[in-house]
N, C-alpha and C. Protein backbone atom coordinates (compact mmCIF):
# COMPACT_ATOMS: atom_id res chain seq x y z
N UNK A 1 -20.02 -23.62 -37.51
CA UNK A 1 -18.93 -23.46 -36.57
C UNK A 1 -18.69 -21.97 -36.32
N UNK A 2 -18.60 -21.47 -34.58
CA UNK A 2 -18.48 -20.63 -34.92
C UNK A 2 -16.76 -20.29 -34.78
N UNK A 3 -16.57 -18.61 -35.32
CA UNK A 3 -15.13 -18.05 -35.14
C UNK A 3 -14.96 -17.63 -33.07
N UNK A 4 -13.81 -18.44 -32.54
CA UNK A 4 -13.72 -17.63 -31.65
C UNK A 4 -13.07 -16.14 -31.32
N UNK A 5 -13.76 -15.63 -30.18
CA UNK A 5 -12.57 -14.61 -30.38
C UNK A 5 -11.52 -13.94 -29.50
N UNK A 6 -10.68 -13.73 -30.78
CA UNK A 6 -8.91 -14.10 -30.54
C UNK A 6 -8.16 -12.88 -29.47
N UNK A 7 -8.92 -11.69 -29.84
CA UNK A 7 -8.80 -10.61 -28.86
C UNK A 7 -9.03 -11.01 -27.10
N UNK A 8 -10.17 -12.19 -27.04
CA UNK A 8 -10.36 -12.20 -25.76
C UNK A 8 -9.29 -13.08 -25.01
N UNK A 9 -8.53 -14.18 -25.82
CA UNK A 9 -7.48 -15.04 -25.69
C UNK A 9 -6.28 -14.56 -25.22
N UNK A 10 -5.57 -15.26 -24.11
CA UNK A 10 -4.85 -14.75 -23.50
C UNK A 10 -3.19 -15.27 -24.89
N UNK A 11 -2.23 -14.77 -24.59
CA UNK A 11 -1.31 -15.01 -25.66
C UNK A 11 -0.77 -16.59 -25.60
N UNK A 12 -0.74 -17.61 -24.43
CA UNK A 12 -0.70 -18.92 -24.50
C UNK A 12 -2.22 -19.65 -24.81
N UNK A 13 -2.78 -19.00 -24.45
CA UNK A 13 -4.20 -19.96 -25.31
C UNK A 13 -4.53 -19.51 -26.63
N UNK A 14 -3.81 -18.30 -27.50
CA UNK A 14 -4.07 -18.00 -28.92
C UNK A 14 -3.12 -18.86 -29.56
N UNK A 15 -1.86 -19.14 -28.81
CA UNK A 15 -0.52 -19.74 -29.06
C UNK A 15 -0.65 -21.70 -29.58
N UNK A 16 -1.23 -21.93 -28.42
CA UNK A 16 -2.14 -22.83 -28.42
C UNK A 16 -3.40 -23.19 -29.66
N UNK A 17 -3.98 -22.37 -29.79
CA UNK A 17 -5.30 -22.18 -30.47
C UNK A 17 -4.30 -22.64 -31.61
N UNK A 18 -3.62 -21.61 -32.05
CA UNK A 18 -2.69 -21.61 -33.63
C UNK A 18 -1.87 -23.15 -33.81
N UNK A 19 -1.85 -23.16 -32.99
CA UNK A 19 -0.36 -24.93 -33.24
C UNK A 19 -1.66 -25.82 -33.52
N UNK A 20 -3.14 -25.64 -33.00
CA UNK A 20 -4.05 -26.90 -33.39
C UNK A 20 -4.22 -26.84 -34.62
N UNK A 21 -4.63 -25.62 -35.06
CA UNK A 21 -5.41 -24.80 -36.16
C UNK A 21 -4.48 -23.42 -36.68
N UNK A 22 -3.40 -24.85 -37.44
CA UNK A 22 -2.14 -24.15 -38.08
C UNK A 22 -2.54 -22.96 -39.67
N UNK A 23 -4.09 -23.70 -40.20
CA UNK A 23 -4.72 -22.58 -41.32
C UNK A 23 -5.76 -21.53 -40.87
N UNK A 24 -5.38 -21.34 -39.73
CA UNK A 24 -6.06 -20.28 -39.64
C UNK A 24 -5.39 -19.02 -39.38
N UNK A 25 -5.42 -18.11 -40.68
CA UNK A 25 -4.83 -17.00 -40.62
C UNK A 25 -5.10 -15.73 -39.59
N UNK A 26 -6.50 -15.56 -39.65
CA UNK A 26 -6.51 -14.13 -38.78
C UNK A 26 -6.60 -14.62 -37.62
N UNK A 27 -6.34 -15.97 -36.51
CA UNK A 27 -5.52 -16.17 -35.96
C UNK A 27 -4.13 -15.77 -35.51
N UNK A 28 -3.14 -15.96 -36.49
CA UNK A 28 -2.14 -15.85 -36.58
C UNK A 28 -1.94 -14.70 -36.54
N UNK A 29 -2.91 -13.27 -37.69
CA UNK A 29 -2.47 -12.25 -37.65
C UNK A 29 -2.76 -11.44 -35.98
N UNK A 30 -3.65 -11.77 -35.50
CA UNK A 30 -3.99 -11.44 -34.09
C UNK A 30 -2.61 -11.60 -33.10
N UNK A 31 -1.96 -13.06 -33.46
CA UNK A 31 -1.09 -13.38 -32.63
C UNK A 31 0.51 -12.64 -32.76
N UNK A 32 0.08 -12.16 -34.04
CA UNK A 32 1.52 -11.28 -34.30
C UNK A 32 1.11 -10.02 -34.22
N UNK A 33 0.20 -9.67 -34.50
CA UNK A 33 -0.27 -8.06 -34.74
C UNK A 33 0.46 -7.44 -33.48
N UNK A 34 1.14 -6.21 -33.48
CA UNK A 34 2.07 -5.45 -33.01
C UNK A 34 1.63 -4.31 -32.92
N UNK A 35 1.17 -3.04 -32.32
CA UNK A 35 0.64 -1.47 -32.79
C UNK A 35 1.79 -1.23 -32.65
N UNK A 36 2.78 -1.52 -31.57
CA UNK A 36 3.97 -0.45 -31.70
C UNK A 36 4.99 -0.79 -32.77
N UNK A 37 4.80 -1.59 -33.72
CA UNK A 37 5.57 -1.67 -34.87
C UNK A 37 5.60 -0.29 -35.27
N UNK A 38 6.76 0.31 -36.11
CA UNK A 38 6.80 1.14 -37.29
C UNK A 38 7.40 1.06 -37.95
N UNK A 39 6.80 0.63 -38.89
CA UNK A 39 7.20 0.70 -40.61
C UNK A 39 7.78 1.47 -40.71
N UNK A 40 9.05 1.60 -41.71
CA UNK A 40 9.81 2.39 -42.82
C UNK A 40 9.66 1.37 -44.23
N UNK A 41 9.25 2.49 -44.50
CA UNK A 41 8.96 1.48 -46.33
C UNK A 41 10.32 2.41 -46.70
N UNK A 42 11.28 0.83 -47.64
CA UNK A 42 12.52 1.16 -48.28
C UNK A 42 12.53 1.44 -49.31
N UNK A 43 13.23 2.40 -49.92
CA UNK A 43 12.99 2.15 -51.66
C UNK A 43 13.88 1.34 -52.31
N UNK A 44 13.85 0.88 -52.93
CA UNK A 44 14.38 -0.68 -54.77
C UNK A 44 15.52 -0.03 -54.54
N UNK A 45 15.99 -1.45 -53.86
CA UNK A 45 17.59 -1.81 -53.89
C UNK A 45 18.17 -1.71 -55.59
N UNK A 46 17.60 -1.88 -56.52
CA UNK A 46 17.78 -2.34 -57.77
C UNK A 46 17.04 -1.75 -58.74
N UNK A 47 17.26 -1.53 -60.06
CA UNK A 47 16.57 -0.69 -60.97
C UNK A 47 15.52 -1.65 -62.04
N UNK A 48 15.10 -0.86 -62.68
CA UNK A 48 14.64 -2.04 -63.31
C UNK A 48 15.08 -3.07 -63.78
N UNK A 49 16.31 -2.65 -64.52
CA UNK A 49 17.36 -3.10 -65.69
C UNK A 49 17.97 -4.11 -64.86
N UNK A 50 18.02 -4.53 -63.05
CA UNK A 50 18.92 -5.01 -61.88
C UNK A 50 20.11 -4.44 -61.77
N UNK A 51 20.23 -3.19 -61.74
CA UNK A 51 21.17 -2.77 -61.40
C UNK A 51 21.34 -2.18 -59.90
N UNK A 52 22.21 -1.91 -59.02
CA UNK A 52 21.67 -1.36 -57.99
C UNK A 52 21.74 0.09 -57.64
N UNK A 53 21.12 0.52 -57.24
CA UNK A 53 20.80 1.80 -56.94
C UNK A 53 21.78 1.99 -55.62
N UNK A 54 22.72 2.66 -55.55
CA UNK A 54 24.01 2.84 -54.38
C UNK A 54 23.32 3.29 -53.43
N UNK A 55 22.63 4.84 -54.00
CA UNK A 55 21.86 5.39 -52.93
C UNK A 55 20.82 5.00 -51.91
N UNK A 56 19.94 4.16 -52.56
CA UNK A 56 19.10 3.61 -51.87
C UNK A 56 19.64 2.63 -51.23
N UNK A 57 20.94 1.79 -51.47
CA UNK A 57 21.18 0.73 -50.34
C UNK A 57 22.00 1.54 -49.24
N UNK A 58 22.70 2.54 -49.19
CA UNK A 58 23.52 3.27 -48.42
C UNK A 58 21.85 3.97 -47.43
N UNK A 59 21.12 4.13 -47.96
CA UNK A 59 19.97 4.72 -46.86
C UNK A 59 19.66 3.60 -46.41
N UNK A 60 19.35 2.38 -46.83
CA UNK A 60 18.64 1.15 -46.00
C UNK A 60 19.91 0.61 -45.08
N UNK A 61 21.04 0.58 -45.52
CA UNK A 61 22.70 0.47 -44.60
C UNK A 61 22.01 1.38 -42.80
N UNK A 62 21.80 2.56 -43.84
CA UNK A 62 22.09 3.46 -42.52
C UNK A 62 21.07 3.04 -41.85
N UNK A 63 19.84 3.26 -41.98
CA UNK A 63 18.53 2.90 -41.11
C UNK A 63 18.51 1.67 -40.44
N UNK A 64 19.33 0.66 -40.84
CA UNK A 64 19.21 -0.36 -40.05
C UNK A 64 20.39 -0.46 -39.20
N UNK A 65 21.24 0.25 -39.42
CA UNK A 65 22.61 0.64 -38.09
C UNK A 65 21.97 1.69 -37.45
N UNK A 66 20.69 2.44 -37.69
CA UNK A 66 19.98 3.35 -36.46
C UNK A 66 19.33 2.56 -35.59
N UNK A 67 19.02 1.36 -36.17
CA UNK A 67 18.04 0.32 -36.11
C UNK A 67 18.62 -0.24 -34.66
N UNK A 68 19.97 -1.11 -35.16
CA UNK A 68 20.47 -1.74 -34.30
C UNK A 68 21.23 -0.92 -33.31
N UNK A 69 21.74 0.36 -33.66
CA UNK A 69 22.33 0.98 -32.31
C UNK A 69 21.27 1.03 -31.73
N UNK A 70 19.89 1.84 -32.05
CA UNK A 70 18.78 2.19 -30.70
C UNK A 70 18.44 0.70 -29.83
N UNK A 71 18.19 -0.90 -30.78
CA UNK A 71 18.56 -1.81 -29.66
C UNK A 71 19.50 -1.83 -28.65
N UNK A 72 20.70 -1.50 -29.05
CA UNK A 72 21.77 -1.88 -28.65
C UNK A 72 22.02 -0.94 -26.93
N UNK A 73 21.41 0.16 -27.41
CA UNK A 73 21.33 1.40 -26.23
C UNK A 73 20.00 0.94 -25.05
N UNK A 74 18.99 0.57 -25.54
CA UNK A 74 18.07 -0.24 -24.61
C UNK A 74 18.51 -1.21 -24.05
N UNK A 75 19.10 -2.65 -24.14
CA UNK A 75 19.72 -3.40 -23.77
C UNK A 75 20.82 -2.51 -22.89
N UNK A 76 21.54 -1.89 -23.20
CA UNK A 76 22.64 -1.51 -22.48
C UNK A 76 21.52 -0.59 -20.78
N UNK A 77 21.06 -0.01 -21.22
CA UNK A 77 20.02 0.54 -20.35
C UNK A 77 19.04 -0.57 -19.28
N UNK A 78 18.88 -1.41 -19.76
CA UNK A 78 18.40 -2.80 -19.49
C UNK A 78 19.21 -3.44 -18.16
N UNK A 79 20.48 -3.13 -18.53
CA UNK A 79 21.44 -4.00 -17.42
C UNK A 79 21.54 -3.12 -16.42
């Protein structure tokens, strides 16, 4: 059998492809794969011991209220 390929698939026939052939992963990763994603890797909410680290949740607080204002300013730009 061969692999088709997923690059040449338009996003309703990969969409498609995936709901037949629900185990097929690099499928799936094709169908999500994103370039304009960017990562921020967070650092441990928690210590080893589970304690929490204040600092590090007050930086992941903030980054994700940068997060949601810069949506919030596109949408507004949007209308």
């Amino acid at each position: 059998m061969t692999t088709p390929n997923y690059q040449e698939m338009s996003r309703p026939e990969l969409k498609a492809y995936i709901l037949e052939h629900r185990d097929d992963l690099e499928a799936m990763r094709t169908y999500f794969y994103d370039p304009t994603v960017q990562w921020q890797v967070m650092p441990p909410m928690f210590d080893e011991a589970g304690q929490p680290i204040e600092a590090n949740i007050r930086f992941a607080e903030e980054a994700l209220r940068q997060r949601i204002d810069a949506e919030d300013r596109k949408k507004r730009q949007g209308d």
